[in-house]
N, C-alpha and C. Protein backbone atom coordinates (compact mmCIF):
# COMPACT_ATOMS: atom_id res chain seq x y z
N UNK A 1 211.07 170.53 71.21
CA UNK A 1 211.03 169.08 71.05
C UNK A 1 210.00 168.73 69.99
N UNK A 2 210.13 168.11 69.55
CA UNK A 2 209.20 167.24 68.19
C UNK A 2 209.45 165.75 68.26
N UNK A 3 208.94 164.80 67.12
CA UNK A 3 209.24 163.67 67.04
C UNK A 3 210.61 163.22 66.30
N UNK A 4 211.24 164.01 66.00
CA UNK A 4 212.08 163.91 65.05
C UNK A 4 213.56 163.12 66.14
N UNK A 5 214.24 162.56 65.27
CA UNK A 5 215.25 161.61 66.03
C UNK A 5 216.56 162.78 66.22
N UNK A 6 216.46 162.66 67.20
CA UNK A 6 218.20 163.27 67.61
C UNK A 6 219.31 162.64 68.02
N UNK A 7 220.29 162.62 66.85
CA UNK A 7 221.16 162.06 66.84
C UNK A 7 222.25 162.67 68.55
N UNK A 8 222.83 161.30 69.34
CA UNK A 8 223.42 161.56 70.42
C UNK A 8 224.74 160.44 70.74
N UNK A 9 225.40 161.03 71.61
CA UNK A 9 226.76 159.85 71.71
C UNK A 9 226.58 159.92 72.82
N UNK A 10 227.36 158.65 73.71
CA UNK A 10 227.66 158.71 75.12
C UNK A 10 228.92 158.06 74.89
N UNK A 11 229.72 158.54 75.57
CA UNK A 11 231.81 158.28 76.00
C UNK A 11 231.55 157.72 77.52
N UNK A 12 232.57 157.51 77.27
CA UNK A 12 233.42 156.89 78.56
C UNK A 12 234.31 157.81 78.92
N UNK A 13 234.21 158.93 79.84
CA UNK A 13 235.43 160.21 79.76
C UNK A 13 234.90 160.96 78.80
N UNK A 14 235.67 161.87 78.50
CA UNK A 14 235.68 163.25 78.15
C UNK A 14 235.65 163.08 76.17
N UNK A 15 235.11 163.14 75.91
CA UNK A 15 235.55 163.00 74.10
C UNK A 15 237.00 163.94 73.77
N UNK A 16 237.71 163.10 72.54
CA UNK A 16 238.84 164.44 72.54
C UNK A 16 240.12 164.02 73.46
N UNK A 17 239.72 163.78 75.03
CA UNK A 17 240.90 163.39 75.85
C UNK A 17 241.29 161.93 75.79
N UNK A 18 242.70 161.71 76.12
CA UNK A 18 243.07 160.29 76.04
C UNK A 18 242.32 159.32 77.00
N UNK A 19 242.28 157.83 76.50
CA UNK A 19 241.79 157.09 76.94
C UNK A 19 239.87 157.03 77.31
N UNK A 20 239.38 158.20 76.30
CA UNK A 20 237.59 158.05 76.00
C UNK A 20 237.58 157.08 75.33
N UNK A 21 236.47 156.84 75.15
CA UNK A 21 235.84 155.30 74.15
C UNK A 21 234.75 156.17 74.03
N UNK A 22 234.01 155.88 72.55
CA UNK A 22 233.24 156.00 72.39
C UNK A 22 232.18 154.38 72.20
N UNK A 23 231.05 154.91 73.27
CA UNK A 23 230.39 153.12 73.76
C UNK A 23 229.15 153.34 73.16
N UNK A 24 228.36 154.61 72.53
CA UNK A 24 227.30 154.33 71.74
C UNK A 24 227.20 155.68 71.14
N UNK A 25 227.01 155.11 69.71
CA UNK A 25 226.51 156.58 68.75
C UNK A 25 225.26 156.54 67.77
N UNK A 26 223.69 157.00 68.56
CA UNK A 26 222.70 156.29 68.15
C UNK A 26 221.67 157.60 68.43
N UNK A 27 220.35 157.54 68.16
CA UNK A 27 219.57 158.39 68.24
C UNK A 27 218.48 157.57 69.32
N UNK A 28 217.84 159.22 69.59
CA UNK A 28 216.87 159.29 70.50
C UNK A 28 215.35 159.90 69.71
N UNK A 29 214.18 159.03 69.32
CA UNK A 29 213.59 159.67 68.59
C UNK A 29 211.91 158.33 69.36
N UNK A 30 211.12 159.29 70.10
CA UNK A 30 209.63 159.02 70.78
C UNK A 30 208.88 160.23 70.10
N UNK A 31 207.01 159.42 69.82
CA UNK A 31 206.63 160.10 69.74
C UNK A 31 206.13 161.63 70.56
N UNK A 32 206.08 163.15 70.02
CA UNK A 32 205.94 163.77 70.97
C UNK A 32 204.80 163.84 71.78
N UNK A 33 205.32 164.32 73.02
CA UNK A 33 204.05 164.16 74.35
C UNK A 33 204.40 165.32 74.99
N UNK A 34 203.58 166.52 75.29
CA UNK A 34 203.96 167.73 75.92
C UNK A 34 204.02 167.25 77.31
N UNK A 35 205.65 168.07 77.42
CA UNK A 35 205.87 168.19 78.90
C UNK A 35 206.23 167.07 79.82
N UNK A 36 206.88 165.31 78.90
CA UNK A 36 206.82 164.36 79.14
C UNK A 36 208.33 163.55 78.77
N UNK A 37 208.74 163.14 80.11
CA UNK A 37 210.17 162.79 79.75
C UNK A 37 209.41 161.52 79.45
N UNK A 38 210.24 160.58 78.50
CA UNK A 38 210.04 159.36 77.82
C UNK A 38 211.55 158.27 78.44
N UNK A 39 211.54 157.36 78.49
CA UNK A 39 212.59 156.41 78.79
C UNK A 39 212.51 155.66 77.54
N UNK A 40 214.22 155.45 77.81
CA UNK A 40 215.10 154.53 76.16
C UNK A 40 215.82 154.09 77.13
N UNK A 41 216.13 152.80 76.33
CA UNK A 41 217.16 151.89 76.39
C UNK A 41 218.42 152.04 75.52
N UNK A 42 219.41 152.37 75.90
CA UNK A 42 220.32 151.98 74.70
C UNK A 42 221.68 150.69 75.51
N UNK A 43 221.94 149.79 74.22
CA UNK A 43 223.27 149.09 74.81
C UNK A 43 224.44 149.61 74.48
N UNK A 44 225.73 149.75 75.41
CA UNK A 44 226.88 150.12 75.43
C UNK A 44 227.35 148.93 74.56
N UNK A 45 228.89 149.70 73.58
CA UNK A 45 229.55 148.49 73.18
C UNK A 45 230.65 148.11 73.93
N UNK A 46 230.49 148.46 75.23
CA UNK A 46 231.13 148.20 76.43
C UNK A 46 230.59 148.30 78.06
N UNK A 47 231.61 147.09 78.64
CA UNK A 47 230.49 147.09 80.08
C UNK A 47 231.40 148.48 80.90
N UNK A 48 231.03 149.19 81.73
CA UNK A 48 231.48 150.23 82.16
C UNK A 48 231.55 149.54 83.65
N UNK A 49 232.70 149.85 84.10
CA UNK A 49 233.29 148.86 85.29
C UNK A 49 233.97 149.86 86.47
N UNK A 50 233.44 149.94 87.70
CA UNK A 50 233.82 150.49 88.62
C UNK A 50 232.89 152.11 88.48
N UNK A 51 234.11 153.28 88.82
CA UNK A 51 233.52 154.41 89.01
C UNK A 51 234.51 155.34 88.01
N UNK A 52 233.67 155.76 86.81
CA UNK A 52 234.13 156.14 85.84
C UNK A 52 233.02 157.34 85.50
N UNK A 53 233.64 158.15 84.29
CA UNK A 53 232.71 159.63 83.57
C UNK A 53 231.86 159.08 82.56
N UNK A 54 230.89 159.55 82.64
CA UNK A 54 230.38 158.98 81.11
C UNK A 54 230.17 160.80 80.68
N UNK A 55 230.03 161.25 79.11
CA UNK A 55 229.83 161.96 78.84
C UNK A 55 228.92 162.21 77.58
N UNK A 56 227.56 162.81 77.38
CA UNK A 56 226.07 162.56 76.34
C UNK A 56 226.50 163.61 75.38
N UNK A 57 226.96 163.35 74.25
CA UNK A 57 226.93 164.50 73.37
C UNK A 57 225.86 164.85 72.79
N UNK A 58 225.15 165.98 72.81
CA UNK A 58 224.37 166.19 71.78
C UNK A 58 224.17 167.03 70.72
N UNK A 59 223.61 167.18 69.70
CA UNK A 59 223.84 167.67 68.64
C UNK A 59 222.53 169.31 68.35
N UNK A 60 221.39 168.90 68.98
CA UNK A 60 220.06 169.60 68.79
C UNK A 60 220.05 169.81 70.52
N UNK A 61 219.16 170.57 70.84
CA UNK A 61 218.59 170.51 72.25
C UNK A 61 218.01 169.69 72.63
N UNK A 62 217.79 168.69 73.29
CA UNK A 62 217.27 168.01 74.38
C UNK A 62 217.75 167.61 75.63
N UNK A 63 216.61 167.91 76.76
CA UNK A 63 215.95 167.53 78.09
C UNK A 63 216.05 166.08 78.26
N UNK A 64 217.10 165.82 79.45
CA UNK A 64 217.70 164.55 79.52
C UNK A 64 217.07 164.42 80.95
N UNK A 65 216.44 163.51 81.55
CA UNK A 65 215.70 163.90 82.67
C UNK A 65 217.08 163.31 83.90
N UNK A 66 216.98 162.48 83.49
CA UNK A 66 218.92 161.12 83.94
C UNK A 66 218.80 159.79 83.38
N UNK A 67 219.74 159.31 84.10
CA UNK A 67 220.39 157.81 83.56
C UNK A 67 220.48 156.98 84.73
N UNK A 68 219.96 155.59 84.54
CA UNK A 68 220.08 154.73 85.38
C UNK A 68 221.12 153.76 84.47
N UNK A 69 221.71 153.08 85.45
CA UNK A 69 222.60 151.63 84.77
C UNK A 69 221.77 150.05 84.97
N UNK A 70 221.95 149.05 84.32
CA UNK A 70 221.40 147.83 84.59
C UNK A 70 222.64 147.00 85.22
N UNK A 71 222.92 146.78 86.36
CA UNK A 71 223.83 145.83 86.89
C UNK A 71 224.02 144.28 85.91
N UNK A 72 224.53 144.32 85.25
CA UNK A 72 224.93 142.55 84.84
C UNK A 72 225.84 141.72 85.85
N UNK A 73 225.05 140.53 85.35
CA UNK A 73 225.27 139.47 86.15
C UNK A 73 225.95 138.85 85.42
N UNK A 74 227.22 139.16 85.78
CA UNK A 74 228.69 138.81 85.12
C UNK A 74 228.91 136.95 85.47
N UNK A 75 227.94 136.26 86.61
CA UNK A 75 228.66 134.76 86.31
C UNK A 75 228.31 133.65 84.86
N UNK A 76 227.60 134.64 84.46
CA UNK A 76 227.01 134.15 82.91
C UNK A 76 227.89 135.13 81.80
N UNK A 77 228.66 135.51 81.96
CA UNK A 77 229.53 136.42 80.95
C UNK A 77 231.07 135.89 80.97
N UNK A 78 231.80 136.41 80.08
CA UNK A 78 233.01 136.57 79.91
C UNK A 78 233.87 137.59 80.85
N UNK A 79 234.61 136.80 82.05
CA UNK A 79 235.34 137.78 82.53
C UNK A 79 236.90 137.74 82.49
N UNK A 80 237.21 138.55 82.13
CA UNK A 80 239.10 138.51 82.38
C UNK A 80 239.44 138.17 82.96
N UNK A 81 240.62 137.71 83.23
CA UNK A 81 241.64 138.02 84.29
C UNK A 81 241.58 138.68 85.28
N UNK A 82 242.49 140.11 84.19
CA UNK A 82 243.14 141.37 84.63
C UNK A 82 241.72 141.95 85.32
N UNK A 83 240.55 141.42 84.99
CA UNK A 83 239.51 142.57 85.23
C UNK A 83 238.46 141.78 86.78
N UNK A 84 239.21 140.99 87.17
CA UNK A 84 238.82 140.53 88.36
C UNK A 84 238.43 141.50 89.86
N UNK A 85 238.00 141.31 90.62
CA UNK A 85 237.76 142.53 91.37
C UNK A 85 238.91 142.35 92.47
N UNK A 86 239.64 141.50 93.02
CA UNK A 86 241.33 141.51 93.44
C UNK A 86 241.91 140.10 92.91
N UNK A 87 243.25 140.67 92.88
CA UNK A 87 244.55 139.71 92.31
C UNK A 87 245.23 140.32 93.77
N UNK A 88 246.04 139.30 94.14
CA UNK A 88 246.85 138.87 95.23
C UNK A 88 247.62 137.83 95.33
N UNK A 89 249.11 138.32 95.50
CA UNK A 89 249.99 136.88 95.78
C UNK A 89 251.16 137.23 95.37
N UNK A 90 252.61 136.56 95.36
CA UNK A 90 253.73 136.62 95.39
C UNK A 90 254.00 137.38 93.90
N UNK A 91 253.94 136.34 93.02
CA UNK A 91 254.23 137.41 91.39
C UNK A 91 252.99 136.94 90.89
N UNK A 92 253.31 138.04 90.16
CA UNK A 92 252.18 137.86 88.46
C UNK A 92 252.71 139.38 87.80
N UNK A 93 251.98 139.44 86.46
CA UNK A 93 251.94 140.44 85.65
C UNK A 93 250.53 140.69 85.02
N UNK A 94 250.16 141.87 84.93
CA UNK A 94 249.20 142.14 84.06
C UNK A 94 249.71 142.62 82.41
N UNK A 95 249.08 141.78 81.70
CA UNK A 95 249.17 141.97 80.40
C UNK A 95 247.78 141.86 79.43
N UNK A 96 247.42 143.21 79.39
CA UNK A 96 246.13 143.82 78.88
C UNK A 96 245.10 142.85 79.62
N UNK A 97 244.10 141.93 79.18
CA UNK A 97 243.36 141.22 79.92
C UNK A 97 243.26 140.10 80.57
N UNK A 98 244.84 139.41 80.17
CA UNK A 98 245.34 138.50 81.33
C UNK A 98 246.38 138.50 82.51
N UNK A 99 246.64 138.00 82.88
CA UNK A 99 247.21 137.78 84.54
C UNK A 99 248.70 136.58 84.30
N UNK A 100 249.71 137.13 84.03
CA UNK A 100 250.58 135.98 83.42
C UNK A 100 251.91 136.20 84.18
N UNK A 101 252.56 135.34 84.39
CA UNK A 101 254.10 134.86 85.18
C UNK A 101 253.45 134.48 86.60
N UNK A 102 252.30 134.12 86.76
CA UNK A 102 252.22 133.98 87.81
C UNK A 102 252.70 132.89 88.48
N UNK A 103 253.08 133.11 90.07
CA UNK A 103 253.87 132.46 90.84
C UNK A 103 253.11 131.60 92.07
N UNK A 104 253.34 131.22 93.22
CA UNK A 104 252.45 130.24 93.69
C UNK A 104 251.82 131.67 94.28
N UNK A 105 250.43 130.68 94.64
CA UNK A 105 249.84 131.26 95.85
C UNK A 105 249.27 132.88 95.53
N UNK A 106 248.87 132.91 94.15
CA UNK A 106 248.18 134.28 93.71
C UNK A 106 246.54 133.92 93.33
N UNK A 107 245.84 134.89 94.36
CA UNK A 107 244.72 134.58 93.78
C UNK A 107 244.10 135.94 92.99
N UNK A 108 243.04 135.30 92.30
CA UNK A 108 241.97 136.62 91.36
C UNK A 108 240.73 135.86 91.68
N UNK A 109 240.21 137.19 92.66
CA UNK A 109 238.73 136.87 93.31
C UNK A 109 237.75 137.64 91.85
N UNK A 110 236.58 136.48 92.09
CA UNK A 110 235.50 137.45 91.13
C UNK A 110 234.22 137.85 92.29
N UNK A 111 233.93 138.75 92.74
CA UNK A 111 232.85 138.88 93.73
C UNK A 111 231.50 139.35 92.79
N UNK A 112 230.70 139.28 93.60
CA UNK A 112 228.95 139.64 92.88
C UNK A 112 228.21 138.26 91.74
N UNK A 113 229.02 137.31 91.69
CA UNK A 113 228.37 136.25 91.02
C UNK A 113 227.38 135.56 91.32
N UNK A 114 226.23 135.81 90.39
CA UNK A 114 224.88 134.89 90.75
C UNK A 114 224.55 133.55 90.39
N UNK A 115 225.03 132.46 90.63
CA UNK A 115 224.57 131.31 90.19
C UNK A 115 223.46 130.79 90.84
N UNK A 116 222.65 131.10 91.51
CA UNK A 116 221.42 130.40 92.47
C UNK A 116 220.17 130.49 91.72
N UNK A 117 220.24 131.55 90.86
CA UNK A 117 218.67 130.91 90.13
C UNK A 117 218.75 130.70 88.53
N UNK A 118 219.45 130.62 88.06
CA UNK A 118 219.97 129.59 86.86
C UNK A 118 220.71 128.81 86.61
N UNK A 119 221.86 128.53 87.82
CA UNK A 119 222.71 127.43 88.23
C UNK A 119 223.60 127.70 86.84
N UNK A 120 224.53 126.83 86.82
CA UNK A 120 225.54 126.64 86.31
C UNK A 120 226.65 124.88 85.96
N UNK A 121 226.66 124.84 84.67
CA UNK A 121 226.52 123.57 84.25
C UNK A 121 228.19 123.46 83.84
N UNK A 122 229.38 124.46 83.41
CA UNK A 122 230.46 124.47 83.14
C UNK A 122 231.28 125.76 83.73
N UNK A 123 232.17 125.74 83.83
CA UNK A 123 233.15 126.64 83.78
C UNK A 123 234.24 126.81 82.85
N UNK A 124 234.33 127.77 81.83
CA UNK A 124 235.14 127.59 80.95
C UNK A 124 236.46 128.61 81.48
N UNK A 125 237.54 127.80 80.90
CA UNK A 125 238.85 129.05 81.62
C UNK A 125 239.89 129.09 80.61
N UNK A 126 240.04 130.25 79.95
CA UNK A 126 240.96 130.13 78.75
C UNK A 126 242.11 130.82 79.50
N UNK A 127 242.84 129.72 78.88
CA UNK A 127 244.59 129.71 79.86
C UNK A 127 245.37 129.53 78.78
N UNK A 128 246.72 129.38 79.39
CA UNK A 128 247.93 129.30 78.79
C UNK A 128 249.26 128.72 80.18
N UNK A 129 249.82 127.82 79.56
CA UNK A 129 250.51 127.21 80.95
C UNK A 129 252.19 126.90 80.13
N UNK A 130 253.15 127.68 80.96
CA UNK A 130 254.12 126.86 80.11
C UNK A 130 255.48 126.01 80.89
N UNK A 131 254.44 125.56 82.00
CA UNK A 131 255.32 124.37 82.51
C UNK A 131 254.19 123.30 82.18
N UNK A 132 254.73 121.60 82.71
CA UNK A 132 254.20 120.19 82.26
C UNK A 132 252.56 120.84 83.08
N UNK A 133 252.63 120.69 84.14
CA UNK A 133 251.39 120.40 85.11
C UNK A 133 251.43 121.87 85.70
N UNK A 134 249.87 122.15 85.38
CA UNK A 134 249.77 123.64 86.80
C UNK A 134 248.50 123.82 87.10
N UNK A 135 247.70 123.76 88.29
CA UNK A 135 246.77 123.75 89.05
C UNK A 135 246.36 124.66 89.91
N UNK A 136 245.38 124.85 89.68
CA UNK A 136 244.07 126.09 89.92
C UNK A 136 243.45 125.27 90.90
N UNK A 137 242.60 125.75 92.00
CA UNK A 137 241.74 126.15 93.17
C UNK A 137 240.92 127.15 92.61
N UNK A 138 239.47 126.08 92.14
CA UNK A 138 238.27 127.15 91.94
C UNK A 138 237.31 126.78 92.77
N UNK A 139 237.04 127.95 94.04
CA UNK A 139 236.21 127.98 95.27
C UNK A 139 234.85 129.16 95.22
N UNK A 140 233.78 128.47 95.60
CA UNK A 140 232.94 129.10 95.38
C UNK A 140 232.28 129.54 96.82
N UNK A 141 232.21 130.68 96.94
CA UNK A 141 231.35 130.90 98.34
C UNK A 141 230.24 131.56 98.38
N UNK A 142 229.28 131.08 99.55
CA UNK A 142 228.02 131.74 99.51
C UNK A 142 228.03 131.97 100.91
N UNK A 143 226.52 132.11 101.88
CA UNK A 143 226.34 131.88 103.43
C UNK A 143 226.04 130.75 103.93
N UNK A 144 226.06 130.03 102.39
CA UNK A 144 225.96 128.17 102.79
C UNK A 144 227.46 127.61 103.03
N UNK A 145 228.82 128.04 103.03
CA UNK A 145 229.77 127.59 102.99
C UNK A 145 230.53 127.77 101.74
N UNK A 146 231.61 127.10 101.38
CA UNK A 146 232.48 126.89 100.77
C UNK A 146 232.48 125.56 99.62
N UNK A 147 232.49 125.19 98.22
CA UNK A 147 233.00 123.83 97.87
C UNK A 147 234.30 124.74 96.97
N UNK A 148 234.87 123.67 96.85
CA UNK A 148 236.26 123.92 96.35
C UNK A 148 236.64 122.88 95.51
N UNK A 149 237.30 122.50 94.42
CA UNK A 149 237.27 122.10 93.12
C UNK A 149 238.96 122.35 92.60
N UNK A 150 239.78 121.04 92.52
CA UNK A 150 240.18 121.27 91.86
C UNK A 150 241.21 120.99 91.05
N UNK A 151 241.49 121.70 89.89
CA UNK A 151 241.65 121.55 88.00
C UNK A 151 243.20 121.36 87.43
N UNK A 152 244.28 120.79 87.10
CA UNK A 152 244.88 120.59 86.69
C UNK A 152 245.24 121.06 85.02
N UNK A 153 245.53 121.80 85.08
CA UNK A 153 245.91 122.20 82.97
C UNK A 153 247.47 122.00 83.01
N UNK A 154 248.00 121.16 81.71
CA UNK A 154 248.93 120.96 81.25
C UNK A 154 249.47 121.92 80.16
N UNK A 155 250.80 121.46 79.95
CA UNK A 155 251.63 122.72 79.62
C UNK A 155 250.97 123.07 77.73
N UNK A 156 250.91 124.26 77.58
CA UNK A 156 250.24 124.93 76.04
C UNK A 156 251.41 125.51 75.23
N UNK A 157 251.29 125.47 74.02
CA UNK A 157 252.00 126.49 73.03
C UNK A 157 251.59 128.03 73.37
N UNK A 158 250.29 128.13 73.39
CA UNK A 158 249.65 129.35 73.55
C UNK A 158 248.13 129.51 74.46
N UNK A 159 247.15 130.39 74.26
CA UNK A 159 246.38 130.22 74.95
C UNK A 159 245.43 129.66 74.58
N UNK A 160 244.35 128.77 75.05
CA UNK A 160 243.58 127.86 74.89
C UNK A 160 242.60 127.16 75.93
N UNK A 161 241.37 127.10 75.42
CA UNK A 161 240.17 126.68 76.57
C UNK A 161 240.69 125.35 77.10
């Protein structure tokens, strides 16, 4: 080990096999300290969702001591559709990251959302509707109860906030 930067990748899966991503290709370079694992940060160019491989390529030798993840707090982010933690109900289709033909009475739960200590001032929902009138039920639950809300979108060419 020295100070010198070593270039490293981390995948999603196996490099080489179908369906890897490559989510960061960046170096690892602290000054040296004998006998001393050091901690880095690096950001993915993707959120890694559920229970998946990650795989560290490296190029030189280095002593990886492990890896922790940072949980995000997805009610301040962009979430899909398709990438909801359940969809349920009579029809729908998944089509890459939306949820479309859907029929009555389908829901897409988002669970783990934190709004209690930065609250929340909008909800944005990029849709697409292609009848006149179609209406959403957006319910929020905590151990305080239930409020429920709800939204009317009229018919679109395409998709749109």
């Amino acid at each position: 080990m020295s100070s010198n930067a070593y270039k490293l990748q981390i995948w999603e899966g196996i490099p080489g096999e179908d369906g890897s991503v490559l989510v960061a290709d960046t170096y690892y370079q602290k000054p040296y300290e004998w006998s001393t694992y050091q901690e880095e940060t690096y950001r993915l160019s993707k959120h890694l969702r559920g229970i998946t491989s990650i795989c560290i390529v490296l190029y030189q030798k280095l002593q990886i001591k492990g890896c922790t993840f940072k949980r995000q707090n997805r009610a301040f982010e962009q979430n899909w559709a398709a990438h909801s933690d359940h969809i349920y109900g009579d029809s729908f289709t998944l089509a890459g990251h939306c949820v479309e033909g859907i029929g009555n009475n389908v829901t897409l739960e988002f669970s783990q959302m934190e709004f209690s200590v930065e609250g929340a001032s909008k909800l944005v929902v990029w849709r697409s509707s292609p009848i006149d009138k179609n209406t959403i039920l957006i319910q929020f639950s905590d151990e305080n109860g239930e409020k429920r809300q709800i939204v009317e979108f009229t018919k679109t060419e395409g998709y749109e906030e």
